[in-house]
PDB file of N, CA and C in Angstrom:
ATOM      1  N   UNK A   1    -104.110 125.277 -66.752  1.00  0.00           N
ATOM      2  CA  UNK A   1    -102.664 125.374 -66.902  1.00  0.00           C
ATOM      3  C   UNK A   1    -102.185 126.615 -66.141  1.00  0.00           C
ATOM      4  N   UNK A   2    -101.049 126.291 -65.635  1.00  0.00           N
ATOM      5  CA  UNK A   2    -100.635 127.663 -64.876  1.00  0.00           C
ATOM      6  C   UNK A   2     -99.696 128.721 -66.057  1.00  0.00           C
ATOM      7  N   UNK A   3     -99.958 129.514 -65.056  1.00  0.00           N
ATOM      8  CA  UNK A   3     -99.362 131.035 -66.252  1.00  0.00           C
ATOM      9  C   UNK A   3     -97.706 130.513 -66.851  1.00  0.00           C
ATOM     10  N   UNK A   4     -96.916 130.170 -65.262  1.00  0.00           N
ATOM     11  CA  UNK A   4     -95.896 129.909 -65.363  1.00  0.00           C
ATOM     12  C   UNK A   4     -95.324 128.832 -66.486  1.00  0.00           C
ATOM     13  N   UNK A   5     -95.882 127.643 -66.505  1.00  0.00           N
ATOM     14  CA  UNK A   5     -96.077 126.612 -67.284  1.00  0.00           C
ATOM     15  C   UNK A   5     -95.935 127.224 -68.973  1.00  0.00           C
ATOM     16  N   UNK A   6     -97.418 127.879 -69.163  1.00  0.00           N
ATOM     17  CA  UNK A   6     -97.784 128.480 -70.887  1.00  0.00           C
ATOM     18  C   UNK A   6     -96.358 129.909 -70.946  1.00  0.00           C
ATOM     19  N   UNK A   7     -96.083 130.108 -70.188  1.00  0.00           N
ATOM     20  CA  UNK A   7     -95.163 131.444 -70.665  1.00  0.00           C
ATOM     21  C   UNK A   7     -93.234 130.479 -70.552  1.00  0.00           C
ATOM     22  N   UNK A   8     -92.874 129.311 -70.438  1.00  0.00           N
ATOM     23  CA  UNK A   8     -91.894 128.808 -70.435  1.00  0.00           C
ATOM     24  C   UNK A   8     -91.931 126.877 -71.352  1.00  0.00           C
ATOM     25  N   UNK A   9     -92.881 127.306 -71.565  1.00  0.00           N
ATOM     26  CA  UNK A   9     -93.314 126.297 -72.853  1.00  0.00           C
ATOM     27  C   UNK A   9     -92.529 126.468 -74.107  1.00  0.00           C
ATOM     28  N   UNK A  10     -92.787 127.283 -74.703  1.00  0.00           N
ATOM     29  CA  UNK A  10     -92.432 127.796 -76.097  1.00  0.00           C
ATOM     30  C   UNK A  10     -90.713 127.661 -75.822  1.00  0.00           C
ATOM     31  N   UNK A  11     -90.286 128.428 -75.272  1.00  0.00           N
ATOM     32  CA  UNK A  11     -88.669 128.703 -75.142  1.00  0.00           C
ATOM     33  C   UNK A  11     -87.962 127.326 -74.328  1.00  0.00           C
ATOM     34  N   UNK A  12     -88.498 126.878 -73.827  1.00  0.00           N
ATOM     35  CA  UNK A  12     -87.940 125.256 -73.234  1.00  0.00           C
ATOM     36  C   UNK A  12     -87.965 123.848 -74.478  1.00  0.00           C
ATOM     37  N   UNK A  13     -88.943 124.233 -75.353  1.00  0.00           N
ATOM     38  CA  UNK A  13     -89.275 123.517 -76.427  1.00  0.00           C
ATOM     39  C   UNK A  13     -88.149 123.816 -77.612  1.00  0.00           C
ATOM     40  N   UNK A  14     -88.001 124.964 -77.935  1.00  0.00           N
ATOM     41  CA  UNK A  14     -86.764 125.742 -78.680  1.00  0.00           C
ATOM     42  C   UNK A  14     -85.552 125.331 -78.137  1.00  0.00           C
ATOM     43  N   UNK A  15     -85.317 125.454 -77.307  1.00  0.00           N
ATOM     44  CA  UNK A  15     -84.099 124.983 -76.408  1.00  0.00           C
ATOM     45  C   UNK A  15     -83.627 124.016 -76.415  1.00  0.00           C
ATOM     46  N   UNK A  16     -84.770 122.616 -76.290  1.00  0.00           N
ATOM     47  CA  UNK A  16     -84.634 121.383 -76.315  1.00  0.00           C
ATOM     48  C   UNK A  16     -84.534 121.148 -77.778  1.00  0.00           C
ATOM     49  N   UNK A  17     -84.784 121.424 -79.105  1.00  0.00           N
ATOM     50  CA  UNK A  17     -84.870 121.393 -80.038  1.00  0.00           C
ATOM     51  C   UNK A  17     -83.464 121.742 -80.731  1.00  0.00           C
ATOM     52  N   UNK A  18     -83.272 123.181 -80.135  1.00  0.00           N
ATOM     53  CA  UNK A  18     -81.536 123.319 -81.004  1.00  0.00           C
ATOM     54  C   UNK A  18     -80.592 122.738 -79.787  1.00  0.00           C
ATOM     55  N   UNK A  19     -80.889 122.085 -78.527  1.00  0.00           N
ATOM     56  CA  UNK A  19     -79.717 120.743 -78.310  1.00  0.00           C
ATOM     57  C   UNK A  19     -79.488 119.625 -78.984  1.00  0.00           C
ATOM     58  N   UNK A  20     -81.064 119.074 -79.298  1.00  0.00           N
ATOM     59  CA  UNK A  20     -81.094 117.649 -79.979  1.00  0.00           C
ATOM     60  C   UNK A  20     -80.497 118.159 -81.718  1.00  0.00           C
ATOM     61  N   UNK A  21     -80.538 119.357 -81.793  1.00  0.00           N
ATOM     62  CA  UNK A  21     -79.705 119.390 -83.168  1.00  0.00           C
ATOM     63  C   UNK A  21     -78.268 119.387 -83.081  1.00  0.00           C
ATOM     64  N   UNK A  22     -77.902 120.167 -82.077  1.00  0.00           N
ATOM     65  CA  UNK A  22     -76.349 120.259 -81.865  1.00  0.00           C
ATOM     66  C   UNK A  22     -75.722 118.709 -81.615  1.00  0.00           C
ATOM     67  N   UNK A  23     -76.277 118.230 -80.462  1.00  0.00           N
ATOM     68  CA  UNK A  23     -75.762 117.139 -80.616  1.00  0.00           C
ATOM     69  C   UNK A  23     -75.820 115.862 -81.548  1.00  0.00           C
ATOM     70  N   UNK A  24     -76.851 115.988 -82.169  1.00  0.00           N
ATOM     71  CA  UNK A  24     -76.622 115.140 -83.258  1.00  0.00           C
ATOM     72  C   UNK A  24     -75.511 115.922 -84.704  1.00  0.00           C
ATOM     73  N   UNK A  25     -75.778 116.730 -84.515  1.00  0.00           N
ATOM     74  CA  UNK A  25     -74.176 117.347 -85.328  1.00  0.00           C
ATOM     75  C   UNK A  25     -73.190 116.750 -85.304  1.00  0.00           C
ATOM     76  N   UNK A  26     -73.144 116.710 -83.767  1.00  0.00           N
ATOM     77  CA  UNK A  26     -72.110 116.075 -83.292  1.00  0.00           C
ATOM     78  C   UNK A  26     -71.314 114.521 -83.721  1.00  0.00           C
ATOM     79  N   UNK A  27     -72.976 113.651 -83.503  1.00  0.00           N
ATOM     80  CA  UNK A  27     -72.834 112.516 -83.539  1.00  0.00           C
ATOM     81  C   UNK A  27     -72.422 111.492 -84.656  1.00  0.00           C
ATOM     82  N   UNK A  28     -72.817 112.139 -86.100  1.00  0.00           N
ATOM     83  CA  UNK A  28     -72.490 111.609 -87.169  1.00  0.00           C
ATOM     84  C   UNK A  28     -72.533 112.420 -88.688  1.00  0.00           C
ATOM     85  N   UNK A  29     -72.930 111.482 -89.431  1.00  0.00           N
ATOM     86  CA  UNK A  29     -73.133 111.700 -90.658  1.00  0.00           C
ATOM     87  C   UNK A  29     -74.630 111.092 -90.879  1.00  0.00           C
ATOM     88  N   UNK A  30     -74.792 111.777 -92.498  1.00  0.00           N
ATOM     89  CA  UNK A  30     -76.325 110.893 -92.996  1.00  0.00           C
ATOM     90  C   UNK A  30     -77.604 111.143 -92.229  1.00  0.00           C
ATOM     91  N   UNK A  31     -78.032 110.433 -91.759  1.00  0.00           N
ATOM     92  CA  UNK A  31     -79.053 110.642 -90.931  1.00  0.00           C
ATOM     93  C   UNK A  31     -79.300 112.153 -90.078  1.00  0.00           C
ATOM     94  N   UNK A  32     -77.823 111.877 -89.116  1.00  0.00           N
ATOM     95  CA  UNK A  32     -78.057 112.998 -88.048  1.00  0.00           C
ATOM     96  C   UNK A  32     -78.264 113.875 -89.009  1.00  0.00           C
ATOM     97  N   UNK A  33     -77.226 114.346 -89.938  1.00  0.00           N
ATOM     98  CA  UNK A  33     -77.095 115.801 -90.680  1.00  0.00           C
ATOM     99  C   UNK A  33     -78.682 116.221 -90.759  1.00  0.00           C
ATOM    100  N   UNK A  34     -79.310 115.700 -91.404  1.00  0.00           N
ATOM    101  CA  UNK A  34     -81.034 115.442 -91.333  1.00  0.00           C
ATOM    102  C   UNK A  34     -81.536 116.011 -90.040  1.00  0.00           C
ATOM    103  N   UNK A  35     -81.593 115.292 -88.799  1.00  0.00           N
ATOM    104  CA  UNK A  35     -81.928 115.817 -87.859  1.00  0.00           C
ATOM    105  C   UNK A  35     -81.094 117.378 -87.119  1.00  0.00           C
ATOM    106  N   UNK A  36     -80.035 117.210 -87.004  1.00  0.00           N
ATOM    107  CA  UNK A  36     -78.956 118.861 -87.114  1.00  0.00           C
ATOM    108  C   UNK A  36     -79.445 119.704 -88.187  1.00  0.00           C
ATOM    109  N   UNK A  37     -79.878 119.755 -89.379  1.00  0.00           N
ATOM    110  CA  UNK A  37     -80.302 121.051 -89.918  1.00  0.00           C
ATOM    111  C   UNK A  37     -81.779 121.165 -89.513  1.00  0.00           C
ATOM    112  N   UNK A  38     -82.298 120.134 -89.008  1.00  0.00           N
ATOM    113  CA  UNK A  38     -83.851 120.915 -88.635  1.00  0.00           C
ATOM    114  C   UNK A  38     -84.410 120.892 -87.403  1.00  0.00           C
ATOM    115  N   UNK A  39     -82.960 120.573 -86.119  1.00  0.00           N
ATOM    116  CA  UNK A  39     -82.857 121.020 -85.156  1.00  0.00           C
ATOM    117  C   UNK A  39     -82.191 122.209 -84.928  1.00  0.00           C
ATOM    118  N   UNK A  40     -81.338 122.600 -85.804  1.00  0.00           N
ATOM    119  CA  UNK A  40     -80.977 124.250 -85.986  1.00  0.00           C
ATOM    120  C   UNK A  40     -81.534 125.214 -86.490  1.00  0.00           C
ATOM    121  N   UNK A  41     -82.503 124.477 -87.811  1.00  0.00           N
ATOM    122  CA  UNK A  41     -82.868 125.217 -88.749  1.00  0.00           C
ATOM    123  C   UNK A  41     -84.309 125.825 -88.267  1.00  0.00           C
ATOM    124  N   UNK A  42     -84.868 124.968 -87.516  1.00  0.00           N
ATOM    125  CA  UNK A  42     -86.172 125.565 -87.430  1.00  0.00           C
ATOM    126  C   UNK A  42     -86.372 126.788 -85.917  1.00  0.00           C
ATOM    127  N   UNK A  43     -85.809 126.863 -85.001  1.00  0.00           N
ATOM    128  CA  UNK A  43     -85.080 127.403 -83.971  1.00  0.00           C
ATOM    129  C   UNK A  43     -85.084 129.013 -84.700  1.00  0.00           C
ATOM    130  N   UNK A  44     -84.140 129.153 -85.663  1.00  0.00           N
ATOM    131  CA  UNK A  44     -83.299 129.815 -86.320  1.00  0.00           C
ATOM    132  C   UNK A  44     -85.197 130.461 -87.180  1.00  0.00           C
ATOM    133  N   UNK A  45     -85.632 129.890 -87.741  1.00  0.00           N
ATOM    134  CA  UNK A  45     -87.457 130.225 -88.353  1.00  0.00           C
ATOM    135  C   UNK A  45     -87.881 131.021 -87.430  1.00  0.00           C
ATOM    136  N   UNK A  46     -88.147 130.157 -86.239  1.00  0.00           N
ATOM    137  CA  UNK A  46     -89.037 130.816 -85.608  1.00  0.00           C
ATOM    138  C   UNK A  46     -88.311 132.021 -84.771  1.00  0.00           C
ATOM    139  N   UNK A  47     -87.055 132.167 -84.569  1.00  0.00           N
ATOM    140  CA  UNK A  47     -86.740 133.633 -84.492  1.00  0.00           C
ATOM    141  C   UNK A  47     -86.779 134.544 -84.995  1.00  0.00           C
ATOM    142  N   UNK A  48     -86.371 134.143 -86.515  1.00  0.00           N
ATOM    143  CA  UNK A  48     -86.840 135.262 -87.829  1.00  0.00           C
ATOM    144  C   UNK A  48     -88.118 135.472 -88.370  1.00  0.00           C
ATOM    145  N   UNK A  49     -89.505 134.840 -87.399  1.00  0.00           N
ATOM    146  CA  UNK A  49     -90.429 135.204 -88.070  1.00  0.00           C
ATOM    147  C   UNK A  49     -90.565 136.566 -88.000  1.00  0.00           C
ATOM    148  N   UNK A  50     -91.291 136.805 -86.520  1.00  0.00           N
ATOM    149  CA  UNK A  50     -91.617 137.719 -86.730  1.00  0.00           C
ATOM    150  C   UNK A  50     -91.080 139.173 -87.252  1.00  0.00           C
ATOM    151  N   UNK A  51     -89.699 139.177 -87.229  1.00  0.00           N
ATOM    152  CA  UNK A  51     -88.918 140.119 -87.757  1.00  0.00           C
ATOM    153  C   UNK A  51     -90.034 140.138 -89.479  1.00  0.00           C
ATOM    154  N   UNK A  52     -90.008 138.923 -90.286  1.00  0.00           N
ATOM    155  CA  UNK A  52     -90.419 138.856 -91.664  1.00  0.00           C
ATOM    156  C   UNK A  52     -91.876 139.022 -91.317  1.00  0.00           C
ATOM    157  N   UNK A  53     -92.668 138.743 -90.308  1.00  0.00           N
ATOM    158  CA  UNK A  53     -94.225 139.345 -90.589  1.00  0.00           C
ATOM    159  C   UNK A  53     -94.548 140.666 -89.968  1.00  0.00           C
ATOM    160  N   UNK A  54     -93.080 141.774 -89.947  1.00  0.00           N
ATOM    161  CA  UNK A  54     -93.460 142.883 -89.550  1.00  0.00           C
ATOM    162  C   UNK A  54     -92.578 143.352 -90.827  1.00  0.00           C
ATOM    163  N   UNK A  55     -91.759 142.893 -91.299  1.00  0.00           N
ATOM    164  CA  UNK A  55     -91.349 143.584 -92.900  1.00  0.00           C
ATOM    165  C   UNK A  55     -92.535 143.578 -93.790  1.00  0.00           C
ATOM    166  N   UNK A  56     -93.251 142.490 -94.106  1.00  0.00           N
ATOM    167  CA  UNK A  56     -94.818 142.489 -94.968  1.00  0.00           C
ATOM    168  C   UNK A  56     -95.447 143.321 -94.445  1.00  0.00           C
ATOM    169  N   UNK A  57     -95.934 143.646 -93.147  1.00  0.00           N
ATOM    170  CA  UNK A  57     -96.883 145.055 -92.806  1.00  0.00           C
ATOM    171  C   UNK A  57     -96.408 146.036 -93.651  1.00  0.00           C
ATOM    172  N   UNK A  58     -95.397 146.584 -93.502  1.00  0.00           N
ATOM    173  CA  UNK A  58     -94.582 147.948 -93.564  1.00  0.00           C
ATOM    174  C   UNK A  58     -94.642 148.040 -95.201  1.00  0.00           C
ATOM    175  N   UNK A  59     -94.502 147.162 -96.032  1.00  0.00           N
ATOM    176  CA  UNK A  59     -94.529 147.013 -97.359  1.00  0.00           C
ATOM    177  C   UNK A  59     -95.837 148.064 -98.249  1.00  0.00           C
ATOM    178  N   UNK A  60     -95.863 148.808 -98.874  1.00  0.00           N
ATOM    179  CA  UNK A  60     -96.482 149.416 -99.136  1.00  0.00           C
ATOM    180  C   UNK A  60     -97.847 148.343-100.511  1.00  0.00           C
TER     181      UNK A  60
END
């Protein structure tokens, strides 16, 4: 695999992930709502991890 490839993986995947949420926001009710909170929601995780697995270090 090229470098370029593994270092624009992760963030193209995220990307594509909170579109297919937005636009299904967009698109309806029921179902989408389903797919829109865990095309936003998980996006939204994996930004706040590591912030939360460097608060547990620091924790005495």
């Amino acid at each position: 695999m090229n470098w370029r490839q593994s270092t624009f993986t992760l963030p193209l995947l995220i990307g594509l992930l909170s579109a297919i949420g937005l636009i299904s926001a967009l698109l309806g009710d029921g179902g989408w709502d389903a797919v829109a909170w865990l095309g936003l929601g998980l996006p939204a995780v994996l930004g706040c991890w590591p912030l939360l697995q460097r608060s547990e270090i620091r924790r005495p």
